[in-house]
PDB file of N, CA and C in Angstrom:
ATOM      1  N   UNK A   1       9.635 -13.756  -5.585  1.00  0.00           N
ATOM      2  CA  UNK A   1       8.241 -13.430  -5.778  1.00  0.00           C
ATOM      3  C   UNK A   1       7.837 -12.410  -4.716  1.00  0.00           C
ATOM      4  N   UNK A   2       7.021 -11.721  -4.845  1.00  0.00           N
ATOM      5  CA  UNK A   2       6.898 -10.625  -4.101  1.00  0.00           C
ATOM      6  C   UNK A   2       5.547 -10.587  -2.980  1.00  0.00           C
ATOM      7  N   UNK A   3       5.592 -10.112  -2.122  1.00  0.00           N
ATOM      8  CA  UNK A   3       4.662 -10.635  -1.031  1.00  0.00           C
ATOM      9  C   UNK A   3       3.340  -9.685  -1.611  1.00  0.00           C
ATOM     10  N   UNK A   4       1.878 -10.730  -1.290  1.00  0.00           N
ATOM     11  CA  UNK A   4       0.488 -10.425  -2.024  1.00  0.00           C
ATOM     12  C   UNK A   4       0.521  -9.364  -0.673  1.00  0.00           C
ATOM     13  N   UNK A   5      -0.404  -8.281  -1.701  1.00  0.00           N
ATOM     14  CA  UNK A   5      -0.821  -6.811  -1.027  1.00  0.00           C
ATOM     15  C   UNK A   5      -1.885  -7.259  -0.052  1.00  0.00           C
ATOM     16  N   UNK A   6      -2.397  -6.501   0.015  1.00  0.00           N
ATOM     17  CA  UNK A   6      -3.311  -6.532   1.529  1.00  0.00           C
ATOM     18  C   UNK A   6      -4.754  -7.226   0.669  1.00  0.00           C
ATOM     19  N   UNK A   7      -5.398  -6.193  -0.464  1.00  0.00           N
ATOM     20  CA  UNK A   7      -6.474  -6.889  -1.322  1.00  0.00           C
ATOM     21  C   UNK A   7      -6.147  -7.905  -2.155  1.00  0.00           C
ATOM     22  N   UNK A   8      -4.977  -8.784  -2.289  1.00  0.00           N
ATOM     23  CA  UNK A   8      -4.867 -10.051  -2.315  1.00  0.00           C
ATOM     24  C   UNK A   8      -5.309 -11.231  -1.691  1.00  0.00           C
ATOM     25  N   UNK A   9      -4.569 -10.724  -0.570  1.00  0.00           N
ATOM     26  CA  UNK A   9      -5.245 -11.307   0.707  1.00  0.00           C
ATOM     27  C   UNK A   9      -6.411 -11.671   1.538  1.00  0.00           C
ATOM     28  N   UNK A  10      -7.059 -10.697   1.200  1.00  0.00           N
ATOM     29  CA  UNK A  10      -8.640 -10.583   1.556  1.00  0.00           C
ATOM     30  C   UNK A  10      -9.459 -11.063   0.482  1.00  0.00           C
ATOM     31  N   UNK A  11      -9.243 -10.973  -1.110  1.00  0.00           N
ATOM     32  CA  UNK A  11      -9.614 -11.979  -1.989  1.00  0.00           C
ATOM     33  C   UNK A  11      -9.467 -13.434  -1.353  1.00  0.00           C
ATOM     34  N   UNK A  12      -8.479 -13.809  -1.316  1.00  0.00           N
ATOM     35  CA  UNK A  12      -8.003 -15.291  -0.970  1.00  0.00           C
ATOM     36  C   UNK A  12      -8.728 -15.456   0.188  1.00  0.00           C
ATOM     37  N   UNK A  13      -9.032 -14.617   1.380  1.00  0.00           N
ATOM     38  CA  UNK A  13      -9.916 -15.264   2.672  1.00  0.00           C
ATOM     39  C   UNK A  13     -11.140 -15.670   2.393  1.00  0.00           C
ATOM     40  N   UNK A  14     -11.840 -14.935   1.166  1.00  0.00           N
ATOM     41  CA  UNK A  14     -13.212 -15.097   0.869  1.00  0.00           C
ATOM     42  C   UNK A  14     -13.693 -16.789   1.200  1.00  0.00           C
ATOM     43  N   UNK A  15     -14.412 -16.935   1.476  1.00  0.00           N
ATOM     44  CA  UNK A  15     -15.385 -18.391   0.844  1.00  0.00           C
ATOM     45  C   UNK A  15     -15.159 -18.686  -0.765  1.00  0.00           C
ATOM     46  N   UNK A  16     -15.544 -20.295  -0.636  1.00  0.00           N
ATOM     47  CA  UNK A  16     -15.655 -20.187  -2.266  1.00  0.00           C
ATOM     48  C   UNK A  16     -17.639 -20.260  -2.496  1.00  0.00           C
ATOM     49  N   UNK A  17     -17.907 -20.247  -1.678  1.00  0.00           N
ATOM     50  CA  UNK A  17     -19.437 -20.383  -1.675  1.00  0.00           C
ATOM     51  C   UNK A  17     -20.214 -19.674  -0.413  1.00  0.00           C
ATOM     52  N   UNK A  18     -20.961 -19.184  -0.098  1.00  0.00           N
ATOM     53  CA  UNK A  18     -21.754 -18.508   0.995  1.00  0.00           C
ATOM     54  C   UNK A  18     -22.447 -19.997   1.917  1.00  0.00           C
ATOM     55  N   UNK A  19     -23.009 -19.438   3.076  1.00  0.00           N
ATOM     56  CA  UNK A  19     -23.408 -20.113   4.067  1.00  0.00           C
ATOM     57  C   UNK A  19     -24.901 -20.958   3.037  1.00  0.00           C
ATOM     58  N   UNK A  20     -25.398 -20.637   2.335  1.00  0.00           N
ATOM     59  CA  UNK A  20     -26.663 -21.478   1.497  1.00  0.00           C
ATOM     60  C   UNK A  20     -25.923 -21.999   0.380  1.00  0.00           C
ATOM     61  N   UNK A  21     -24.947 -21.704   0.450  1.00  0.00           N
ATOM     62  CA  UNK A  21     -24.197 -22.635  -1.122  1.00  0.00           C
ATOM     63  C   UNK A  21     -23.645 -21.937  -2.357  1.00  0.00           C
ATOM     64  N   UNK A  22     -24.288 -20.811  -2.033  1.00  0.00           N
ATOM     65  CA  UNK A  22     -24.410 -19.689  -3.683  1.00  0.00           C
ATOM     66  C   UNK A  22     -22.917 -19.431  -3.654  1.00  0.00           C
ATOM     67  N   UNK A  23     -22.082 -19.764  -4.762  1.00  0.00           N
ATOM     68  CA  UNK A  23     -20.665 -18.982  -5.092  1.00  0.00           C
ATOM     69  C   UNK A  23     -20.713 -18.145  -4.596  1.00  0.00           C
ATOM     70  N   UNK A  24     -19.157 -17.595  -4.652  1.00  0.00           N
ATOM     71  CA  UNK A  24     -18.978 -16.564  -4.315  1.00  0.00           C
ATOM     72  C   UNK A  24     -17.762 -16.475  -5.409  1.00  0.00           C
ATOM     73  N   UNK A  25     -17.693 -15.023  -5.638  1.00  0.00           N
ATOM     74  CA  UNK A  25     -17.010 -15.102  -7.292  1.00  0.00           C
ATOM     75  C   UNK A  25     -15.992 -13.833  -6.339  1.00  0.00           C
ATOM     76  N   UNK A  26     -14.512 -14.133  -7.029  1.00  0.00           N
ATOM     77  CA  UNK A  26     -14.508 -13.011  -6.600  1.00  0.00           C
ATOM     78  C   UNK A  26     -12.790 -12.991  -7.479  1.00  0.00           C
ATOM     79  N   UNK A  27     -12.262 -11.503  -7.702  1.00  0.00           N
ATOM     80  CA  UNK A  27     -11.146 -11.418  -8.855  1.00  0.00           C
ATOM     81  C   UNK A  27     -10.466 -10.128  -8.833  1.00  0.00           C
ATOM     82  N   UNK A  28      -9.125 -10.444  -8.622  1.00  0.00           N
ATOM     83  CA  UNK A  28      -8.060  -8.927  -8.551  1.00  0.00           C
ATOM     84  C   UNK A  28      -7.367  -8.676  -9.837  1.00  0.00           C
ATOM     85  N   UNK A  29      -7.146  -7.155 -10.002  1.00  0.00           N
ATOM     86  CA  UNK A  29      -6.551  -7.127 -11.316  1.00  0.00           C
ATOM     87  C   UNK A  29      -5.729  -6.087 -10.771  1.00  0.00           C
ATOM     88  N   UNK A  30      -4.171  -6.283 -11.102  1.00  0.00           N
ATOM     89  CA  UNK A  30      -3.550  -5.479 -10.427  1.00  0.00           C
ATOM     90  C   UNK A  30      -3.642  -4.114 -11.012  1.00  0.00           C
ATOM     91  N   UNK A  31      -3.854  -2.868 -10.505  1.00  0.00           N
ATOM     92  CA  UNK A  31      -3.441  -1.728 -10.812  1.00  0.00           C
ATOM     93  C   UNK A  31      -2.233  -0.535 -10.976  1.00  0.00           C
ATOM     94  N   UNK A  32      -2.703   0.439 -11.021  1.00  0.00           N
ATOM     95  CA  UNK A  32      -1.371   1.244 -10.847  1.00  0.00           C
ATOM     96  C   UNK A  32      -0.372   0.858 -10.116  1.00  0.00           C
ATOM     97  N   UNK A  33       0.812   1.195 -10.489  1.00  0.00           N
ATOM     98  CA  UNK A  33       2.354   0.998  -9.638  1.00  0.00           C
ATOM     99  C   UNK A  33       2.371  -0.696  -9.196  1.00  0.00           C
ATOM    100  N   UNK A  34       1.797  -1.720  -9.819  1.00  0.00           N
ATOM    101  CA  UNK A  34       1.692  -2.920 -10.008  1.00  0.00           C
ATOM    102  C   UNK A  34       2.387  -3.782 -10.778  1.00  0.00           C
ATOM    103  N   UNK A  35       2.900  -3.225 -11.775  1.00  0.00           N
ATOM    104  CA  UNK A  35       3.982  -3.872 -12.701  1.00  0.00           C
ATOM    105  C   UNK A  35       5.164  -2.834 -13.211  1.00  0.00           C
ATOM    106  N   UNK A  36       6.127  -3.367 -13.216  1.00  0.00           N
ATOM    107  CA  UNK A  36       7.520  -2.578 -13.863  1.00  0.00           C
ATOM    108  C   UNK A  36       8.457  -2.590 -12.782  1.00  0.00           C
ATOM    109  N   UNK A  37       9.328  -1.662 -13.464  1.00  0.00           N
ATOM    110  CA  UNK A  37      10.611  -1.292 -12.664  1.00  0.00           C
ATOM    111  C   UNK A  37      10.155  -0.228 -11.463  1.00  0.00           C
ATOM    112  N   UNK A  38      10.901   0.361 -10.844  1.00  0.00           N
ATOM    113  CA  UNK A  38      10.352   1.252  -9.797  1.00  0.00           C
ATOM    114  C   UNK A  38      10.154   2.504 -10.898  1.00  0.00           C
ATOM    115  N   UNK A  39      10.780   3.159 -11.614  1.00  0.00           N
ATOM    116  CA  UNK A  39      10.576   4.226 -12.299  1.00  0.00           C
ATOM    117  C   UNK A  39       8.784   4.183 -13.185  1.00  0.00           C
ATOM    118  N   UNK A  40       8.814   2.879 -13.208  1.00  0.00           N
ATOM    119  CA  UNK A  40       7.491   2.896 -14.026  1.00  0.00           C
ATOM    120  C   UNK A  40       6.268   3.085 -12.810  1.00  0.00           C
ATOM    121  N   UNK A  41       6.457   2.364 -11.725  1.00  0.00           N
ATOM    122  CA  UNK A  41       5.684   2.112 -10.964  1.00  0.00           C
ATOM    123  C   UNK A  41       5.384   3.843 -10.339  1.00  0.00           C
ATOM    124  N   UNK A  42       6.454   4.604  -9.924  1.00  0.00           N
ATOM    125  CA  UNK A  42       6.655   5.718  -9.531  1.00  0.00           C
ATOM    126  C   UNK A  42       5.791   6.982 -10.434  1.00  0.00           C
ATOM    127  N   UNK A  43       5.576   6.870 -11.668  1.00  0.00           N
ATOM    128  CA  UNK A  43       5.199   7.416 -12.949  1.00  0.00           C
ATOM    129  C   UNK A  43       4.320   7.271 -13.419  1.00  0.00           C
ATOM    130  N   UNK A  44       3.910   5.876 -13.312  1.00  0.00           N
ATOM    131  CA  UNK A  44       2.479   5.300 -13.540  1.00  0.00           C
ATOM    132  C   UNK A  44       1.212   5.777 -12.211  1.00  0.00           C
ATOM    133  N   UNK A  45       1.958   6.053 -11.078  1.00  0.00           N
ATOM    134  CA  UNK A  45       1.279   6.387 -10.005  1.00  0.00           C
ATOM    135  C   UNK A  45       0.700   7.734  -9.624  1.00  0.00           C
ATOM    136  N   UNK A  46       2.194   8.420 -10.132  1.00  0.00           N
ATOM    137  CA  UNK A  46       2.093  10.035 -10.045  1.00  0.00           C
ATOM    138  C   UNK A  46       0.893  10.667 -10.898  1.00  0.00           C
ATOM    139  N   UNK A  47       1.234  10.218 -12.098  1.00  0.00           N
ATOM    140  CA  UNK A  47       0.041  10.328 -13.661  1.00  0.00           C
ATOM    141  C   UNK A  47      -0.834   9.909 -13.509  1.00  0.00           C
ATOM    142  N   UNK A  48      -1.137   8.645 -13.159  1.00  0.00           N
ATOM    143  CA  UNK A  48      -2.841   7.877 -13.250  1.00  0.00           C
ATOM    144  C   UNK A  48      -2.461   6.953 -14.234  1.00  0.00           C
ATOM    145  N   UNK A  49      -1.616   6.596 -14.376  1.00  0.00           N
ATOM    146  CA  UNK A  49      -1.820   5.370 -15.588  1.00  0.00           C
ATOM    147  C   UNK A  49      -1.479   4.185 -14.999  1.00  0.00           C
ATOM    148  N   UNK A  50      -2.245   3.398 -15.963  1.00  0.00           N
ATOM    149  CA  UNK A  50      -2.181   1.852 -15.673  1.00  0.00           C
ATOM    150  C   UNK A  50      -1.628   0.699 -16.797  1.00  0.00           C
ATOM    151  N   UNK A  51      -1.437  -0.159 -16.480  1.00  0.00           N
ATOM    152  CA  UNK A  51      -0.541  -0.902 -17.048  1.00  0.00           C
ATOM    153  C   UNK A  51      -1.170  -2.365 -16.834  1.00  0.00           C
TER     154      UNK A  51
END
């Protein structure tokens, strides 16, 4: 399994609620150069595409 990126991470530190109680919502969706082989990731990055 592959080690969570940096905005993984900082998702996961969040609170699940603020100092008065109110949620706190919060959600990553991986982007470019995020899924595939390296050629995809490399290609998908160069171009702008996402996957």
């Amino acid at each position: 399994m592959p080690a969570p990126t940096n905005v993984v991470k900082l998702r996961n530190a969040l609170a699940p609620a603020d100092k008065d109680g109110f949620e706190q919502r919060s959600s990553h969706y991986p982007g470019v150069g995020a899924e595939g082989g390296w050629w995809d990731r490399i290609a998908g990055a160069g171009m702008g595409g996402a996957r």
